[in-house]
C-alpha atoms as a PDB file:
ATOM      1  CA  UNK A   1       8.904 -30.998  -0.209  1.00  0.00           C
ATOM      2  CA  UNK A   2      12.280 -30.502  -1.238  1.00  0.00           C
ATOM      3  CA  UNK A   3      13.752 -28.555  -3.939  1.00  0.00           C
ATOM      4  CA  UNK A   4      15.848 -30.442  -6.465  1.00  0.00           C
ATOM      5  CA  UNK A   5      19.309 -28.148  -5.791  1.00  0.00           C
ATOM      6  CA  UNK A   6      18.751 -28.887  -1.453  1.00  0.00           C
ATOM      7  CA  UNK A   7      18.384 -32.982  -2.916  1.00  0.00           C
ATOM      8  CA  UNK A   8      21.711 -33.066  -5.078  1.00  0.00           C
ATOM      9  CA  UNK A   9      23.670 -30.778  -2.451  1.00  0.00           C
ATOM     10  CA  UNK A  10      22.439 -33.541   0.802  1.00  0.00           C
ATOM     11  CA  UNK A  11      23.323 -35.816  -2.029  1.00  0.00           C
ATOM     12  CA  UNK A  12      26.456 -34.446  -2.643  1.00  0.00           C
ATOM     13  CA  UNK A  13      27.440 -34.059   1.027  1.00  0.00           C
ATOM     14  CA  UNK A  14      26.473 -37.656   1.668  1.00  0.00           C
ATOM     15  CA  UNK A  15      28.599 -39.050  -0.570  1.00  0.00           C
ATOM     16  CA  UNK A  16      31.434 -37.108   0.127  1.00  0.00           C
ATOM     17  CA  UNK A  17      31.142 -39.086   3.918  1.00  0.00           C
ATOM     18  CA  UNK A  18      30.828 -42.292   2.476  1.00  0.00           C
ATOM     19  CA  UNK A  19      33.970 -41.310   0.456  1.00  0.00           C
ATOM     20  CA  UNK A  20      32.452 -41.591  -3.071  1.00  0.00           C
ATOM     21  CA  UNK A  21      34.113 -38.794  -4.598  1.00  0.00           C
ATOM     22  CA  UNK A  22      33.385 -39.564  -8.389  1.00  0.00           C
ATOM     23  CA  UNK A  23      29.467 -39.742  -7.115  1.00  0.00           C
ATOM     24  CA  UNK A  24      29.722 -36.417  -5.125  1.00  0.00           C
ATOM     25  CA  UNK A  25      31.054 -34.375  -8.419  1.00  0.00           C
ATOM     26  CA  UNK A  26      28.446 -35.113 -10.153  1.00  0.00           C
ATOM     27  CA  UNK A  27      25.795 -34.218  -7.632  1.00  0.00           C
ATOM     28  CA  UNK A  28      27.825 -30.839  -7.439  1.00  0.00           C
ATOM     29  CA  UNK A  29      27.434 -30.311 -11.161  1.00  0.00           C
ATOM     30  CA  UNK A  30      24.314 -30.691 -10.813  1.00  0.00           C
ATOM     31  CA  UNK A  31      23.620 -28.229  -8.461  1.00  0.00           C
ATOM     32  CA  UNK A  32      25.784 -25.748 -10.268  1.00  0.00           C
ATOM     33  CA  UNK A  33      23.797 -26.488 -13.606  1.00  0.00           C
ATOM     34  CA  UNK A  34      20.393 -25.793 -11.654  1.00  0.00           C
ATOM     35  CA  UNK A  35      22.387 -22.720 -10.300  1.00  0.00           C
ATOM     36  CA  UNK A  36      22.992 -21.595 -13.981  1.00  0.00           C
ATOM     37  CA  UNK A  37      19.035 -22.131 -14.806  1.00  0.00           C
ATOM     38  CA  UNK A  38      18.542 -19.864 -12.049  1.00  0.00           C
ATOM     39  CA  UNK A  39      20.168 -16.855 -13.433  1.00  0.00           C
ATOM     40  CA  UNK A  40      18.196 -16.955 -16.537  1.00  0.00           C
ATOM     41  CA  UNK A  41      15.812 -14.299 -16.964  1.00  0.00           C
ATOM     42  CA  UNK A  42      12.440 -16.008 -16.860  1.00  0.00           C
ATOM     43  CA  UNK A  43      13.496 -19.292 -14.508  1.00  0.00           C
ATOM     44  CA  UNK A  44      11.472 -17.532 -11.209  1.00  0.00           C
ATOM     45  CA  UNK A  45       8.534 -16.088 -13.714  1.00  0.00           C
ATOM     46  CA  UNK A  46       7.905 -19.896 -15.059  1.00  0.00           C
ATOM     47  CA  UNK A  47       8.110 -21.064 -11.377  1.00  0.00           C
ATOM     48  CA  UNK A  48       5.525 -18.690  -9.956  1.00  0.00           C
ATOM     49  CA  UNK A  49       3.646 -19.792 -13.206  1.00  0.00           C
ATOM     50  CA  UNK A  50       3.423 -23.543 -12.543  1.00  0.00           C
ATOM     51  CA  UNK A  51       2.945 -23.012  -8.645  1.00  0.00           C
ATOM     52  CA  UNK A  52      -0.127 -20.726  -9.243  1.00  0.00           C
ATOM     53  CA  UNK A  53      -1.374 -23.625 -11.663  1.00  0.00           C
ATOM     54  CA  UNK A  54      -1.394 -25.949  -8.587  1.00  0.00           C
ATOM     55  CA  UNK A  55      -2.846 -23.770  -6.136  1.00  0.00           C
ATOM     56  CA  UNK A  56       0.926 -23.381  -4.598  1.00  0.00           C
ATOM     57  CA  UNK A  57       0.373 -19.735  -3.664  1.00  0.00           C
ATOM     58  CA  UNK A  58       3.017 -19.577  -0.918  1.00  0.00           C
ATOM     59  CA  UNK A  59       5.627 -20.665  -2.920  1.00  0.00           C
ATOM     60  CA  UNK A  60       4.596 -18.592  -5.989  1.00  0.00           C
ATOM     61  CA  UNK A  61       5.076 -15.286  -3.860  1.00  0.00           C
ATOM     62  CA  UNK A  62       8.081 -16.469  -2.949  1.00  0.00           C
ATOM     63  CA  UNK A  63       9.441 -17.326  -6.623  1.00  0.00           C
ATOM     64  CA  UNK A  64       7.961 -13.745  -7.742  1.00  0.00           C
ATOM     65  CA  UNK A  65      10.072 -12.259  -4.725  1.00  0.00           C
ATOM     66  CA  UNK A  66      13.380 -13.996  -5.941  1.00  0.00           C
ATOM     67  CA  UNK A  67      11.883 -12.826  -9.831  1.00  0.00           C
ATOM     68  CA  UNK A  68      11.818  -9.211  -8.695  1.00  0.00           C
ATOM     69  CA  UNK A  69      15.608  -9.776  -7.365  1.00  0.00           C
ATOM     70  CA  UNK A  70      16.864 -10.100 -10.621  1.00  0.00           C
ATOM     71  CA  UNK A  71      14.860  -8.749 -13.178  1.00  0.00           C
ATOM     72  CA  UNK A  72      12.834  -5.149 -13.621  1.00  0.00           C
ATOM     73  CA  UNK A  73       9.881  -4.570 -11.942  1.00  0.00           C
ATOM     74  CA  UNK A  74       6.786  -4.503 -14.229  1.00  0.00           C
ATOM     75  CA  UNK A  75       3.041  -3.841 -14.054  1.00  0.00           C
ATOM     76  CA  UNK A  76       2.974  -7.452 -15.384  1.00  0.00           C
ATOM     77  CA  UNK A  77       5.281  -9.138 -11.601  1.00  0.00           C
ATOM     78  CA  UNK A  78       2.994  -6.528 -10.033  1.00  0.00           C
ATOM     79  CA  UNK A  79      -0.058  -7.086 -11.235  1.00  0.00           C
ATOM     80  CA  UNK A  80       0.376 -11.105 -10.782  1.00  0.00           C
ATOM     81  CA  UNK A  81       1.537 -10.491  -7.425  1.00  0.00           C
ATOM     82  CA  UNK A  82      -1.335  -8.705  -6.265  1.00  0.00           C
ATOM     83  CA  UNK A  83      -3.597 -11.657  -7.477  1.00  0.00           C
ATOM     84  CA  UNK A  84      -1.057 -13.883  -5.548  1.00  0.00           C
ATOM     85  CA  UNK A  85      -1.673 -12.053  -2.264  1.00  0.00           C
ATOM     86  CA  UNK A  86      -5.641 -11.979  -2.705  1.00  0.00           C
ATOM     87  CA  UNK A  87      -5.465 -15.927  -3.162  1.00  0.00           C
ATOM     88  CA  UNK A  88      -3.615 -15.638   0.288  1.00  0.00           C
ATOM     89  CA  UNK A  89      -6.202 -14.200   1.812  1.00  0.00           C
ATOM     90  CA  UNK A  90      -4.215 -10.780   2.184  1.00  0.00           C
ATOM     91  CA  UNK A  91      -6.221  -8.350   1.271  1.00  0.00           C
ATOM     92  CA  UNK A  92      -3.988  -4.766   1.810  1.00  0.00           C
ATOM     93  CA  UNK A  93      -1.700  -6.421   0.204  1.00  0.00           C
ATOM     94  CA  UNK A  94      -3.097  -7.214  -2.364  1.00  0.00           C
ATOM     95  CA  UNK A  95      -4.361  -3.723  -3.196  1.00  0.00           C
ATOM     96  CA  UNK A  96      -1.197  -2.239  -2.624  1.00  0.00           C
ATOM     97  CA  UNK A  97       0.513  -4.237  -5.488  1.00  0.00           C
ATOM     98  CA  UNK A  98      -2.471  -3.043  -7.927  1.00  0.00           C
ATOM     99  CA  UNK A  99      -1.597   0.537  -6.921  1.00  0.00           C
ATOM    100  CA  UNK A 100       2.246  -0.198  -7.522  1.00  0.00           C
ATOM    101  CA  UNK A 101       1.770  -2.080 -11.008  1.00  0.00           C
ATOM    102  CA  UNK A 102      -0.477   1.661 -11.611  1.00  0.00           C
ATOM    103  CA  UNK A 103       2.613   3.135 -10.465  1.00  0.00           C
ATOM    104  CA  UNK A 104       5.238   1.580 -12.586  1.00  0.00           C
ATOM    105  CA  UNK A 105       3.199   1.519 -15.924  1.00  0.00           C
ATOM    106  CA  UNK A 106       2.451   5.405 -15.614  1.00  0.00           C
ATOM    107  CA  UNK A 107       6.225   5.578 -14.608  1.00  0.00           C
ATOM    108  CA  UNK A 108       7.050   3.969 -18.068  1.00  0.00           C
ATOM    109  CA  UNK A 109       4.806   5.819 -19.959  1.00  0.00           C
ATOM    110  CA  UNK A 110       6.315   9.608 -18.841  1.00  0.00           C
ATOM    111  CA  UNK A 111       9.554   7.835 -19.191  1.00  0.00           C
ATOM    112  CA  UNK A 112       9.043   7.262 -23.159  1.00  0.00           C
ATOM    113  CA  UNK A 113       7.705  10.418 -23.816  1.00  0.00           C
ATOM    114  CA  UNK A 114      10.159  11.998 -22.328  1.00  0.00           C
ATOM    115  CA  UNK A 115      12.335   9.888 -24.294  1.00  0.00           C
ATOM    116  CA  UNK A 116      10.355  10.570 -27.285  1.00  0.00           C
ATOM    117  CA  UNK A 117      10.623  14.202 -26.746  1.00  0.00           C
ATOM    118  CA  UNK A 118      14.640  14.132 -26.104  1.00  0.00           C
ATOM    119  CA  UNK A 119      15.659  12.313 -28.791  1.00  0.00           C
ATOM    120  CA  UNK A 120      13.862  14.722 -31.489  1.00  0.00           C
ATOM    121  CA  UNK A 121      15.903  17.396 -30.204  1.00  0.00           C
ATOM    122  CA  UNK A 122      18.671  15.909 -30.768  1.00  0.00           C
ATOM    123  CA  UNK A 123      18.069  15.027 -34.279  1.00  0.00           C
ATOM    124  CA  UNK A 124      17.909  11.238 -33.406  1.00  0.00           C
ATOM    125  CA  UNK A 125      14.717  10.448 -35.085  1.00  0.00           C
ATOM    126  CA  UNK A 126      15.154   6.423 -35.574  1.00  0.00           C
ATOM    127  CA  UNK A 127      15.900   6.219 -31.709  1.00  0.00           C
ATOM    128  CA  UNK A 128      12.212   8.842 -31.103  1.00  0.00           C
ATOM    129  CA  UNK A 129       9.972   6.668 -33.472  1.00  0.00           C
ATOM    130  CA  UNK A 130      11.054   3.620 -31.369  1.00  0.00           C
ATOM    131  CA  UNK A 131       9.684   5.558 -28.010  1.00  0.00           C
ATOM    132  CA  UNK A 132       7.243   7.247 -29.863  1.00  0.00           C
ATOM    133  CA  UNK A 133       5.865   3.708 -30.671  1.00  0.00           C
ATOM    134  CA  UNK A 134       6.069   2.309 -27.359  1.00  0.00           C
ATOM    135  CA  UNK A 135       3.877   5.042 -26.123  1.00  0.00           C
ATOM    136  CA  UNK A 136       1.280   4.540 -29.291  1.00  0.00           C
ATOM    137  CA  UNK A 137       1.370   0.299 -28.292  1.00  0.00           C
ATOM    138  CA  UNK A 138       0.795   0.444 -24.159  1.00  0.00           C
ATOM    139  CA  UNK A 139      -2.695   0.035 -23.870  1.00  0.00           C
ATOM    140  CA  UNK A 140      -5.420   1.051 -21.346  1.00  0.00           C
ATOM    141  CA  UNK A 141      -5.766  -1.018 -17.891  1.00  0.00           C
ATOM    142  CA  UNK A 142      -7.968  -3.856 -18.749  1.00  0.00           C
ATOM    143  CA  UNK A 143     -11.097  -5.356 -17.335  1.00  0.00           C
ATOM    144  CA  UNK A 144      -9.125  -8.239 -15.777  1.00  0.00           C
ATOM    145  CA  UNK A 145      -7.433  -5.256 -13.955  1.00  0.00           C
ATOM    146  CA  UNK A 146     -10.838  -3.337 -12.724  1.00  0.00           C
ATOM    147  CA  UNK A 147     -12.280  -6.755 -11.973  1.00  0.00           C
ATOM    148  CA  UNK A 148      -9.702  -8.326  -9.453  1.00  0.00           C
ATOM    149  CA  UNK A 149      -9.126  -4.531  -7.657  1.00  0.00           C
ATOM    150  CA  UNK A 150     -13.202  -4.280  -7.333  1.00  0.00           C
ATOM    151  CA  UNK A 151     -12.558  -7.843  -5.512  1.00  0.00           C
ATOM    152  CA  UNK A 152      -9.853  -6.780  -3.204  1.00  0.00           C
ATOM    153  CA  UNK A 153     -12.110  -3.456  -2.050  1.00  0.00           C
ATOM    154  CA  UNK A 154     -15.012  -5.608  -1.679  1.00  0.00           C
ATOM    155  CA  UNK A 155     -13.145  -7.785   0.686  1.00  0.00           C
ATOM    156  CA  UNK A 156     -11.658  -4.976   2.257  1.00  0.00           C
ATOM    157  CA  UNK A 157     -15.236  -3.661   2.857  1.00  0.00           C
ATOM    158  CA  UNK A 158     -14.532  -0.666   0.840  1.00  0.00           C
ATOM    159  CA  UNK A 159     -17.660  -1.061  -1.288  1.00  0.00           C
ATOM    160  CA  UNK A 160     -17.933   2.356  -3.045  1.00  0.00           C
ATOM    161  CA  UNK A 161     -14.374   1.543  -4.292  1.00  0.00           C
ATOM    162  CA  UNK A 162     -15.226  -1.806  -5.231  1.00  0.00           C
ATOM    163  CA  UNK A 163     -18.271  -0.292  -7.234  1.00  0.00           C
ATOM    164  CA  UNK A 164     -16.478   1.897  -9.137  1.00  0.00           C
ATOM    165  CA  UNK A 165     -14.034  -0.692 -10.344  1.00  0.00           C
ATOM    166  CA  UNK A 166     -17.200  -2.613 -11.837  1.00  0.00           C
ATOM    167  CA  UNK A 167     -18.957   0.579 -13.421  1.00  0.00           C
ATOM    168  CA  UNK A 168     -15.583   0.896 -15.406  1.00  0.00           C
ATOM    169  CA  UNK A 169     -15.870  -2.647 -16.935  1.00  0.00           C
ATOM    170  CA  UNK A 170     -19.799  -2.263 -17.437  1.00  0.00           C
ATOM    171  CA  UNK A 171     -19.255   1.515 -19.199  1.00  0.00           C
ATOM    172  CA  UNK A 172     -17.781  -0.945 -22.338  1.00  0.00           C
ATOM    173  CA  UNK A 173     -20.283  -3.609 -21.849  1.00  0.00           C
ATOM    174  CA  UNK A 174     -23.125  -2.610 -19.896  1.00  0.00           C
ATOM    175  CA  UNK A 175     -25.012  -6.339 -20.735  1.00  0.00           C
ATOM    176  CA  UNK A 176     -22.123  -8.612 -18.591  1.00  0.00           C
ATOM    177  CA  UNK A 177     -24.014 -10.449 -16.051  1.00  0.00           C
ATOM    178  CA  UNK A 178     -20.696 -11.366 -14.210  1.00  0.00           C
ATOM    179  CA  UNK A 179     -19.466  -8.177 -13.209  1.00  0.00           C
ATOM    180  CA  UNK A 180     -23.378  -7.460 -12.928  1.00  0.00           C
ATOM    181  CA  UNK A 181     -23.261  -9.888 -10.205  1.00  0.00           C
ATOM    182  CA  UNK A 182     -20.595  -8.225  -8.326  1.00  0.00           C
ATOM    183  CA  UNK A 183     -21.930  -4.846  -8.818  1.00  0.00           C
ATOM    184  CA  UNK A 184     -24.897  -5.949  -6.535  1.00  0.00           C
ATOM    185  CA  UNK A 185     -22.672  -7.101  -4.103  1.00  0.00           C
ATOM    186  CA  UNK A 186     -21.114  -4.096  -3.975  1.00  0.00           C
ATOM    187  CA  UNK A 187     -23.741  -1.444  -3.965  1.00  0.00           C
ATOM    188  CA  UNK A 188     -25.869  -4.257  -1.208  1.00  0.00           C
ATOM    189  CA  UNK A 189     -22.505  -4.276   1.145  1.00  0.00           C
ATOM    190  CA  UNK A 190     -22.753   0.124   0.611  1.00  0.00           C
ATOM    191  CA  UNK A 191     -26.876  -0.089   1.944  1.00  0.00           C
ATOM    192  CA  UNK A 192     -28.602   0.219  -1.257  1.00  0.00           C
ATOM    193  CA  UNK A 193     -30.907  -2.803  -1.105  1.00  0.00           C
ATOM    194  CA  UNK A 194     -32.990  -1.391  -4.166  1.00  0.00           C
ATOM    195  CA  UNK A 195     -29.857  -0.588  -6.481  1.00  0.00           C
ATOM    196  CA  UNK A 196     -28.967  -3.931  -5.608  1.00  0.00           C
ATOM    197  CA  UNK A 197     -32.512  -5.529  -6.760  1.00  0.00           C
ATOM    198  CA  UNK A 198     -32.571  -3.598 -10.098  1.00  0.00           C
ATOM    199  CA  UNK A 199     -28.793  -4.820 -10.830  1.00  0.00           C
ATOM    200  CA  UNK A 200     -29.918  -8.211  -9.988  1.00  0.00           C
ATOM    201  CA  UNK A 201     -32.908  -8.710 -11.955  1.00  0.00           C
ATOM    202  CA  UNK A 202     -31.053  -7.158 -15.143  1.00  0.00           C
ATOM    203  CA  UNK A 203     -28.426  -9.588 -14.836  1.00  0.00           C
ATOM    204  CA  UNK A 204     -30.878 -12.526 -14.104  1.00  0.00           C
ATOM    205  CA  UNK A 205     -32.606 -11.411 -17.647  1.00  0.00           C
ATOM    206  CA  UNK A 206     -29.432 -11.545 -19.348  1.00  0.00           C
ATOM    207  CA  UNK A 207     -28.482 -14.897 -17.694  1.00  0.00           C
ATOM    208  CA  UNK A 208     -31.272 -17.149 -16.128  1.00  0.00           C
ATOM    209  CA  UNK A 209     -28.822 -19.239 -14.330  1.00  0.00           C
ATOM    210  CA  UNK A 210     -27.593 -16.582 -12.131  1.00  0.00           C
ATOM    211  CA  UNK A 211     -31.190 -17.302 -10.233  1.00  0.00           C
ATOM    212  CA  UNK A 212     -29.868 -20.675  -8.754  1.00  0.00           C
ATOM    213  CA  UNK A 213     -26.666 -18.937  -7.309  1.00  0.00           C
ATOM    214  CA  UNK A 214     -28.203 -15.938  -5.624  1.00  0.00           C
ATOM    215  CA  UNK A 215     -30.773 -18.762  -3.514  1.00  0.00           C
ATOM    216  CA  UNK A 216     -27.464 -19.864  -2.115  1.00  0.00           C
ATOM    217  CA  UNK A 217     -25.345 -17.376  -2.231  1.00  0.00           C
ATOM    218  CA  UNK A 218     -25.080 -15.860   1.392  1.00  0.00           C
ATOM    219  CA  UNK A 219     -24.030 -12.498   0.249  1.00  0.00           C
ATOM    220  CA  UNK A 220     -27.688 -12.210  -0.469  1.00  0.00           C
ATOM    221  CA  UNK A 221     -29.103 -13.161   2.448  1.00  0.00           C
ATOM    222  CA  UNK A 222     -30.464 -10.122   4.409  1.00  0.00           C
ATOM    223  CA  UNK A 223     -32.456 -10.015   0.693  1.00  0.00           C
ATOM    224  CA  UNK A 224     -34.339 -13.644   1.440  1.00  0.00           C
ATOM    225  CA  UNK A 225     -37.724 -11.940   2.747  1.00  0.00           C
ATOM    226  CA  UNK A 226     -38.004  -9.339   0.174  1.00  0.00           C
ATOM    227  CA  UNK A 227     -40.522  -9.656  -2.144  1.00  0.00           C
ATOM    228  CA  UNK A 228     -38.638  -8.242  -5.080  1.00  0.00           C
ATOM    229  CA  UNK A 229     -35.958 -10.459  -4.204  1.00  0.00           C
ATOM    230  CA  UNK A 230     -37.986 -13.518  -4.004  1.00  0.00           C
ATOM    231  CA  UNK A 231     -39.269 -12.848  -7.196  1.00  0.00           C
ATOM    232  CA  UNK A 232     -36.456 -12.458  -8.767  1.00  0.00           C
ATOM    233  CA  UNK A 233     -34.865 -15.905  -7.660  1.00  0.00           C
ATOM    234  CA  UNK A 234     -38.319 -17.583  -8.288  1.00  0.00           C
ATOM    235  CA  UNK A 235     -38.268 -18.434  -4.394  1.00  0.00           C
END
């Protein structure tokens, strides 16, 4: 598919051959005007946006590449770009731009304080409530965070890590039989079948459903011929 500044500049180009000046000036302007969209802060962000909404992952990396050209690099471009990479199917990746977006909001928050910090001694106390307040507002890594890192190490075959992630989410609600569900994987993908059949049944309680998904859900499968597990499922 091509993009609509490569259409107007062919355009352009082919009337210029066929001698239609007027025609090729305003293909130009065109171009130029799409140009001018293009430096605006938030043109690549929106891109990367709409191509994630379609499932355009290739071209959404690339948009957040050209976004990360121009504009500062956040937990937020990070953070998206990590979930970019582990629709790709690219794992390390993936895990690497969770670590970075760690990287860059820790960066931020020693650069406020210290921030915070210099501009009391300086008697500039307007300019130190401002930092001082940035510090109070950032707030702790959220579960969307724990969850799609405890899917990258569980893909990665790192399943400790992976369980750890999901213990973090379940220490402020220890009743959610989604990250419940992972957990099991997890802790079956580390050897501990039994863990595994206590999480299982606890989530099953919470949500009866779950039972139809685990009988086809080959993640389970060395479970089939285990009698707690067969139980559980209602097999």
């Amino acid at each position: 598919m091509v993009e609509p500044k490569e259409h107007w500049s062919i355009k352009a180009k082919e009337f210029k051959k066929e001698g239609k000046f007027e025609d090729a000036v305003k293909m130009l302007d065109k171009v130029r005007e799409l140009e001018k969209e293009e430096k605006a802060d938030n043109f690549w962000y929106k891109k990367v946006i709409k191509y994630c909404e379609i499932g355009e992952y290739e071209k959404a990396k690339d948009s957040l590449y050209k976004d990360l050209e121009i504009n500062q690099k956040t937990y937020e471009t990070f953070f998206l770009m990590g979930k970019i990479f582990y629709k790709l199917k690219k794992y390390e990746e993936s895990l690497e731009c969770y670590n970075k977006s760690v990287e860059i909001r820790a960066s931020q928050h020693l650069r406020n304080t210290l921030k915070t910090e210099q501009m009391k001694k300086i008697n500039k106390f307007e300019e130190a409530v401002k930092y001082s307040d940035l510090v109070y507002q950032e707030k702790k890594l959220d579960n969307e965070f724990w969850h799609q890192k405890g899917m990258v190490f569980f893909k990665l075959k790192k399943f400790n890590e992976s369980s750890s992630c999901f213990e973090i989410i379940l220490e402020q609600n220890q009743d959610n039989p989604k990250i419940l569900y992972e957990l099991a994987k997890s802790e079956l993908g580390a050897g501990n079948k039994q863990k595994t059949i206590e999480i299982l049944e606890k989530a099953c309680i919470i949500q009866p459903q779950i039972k139809e998904k685990l009988r086809i859900d080959k993640d389970f499968e060395q479970l089939a011929e285990e009698k707690q597990f067969q139980v559980i499922t209602g097999l």
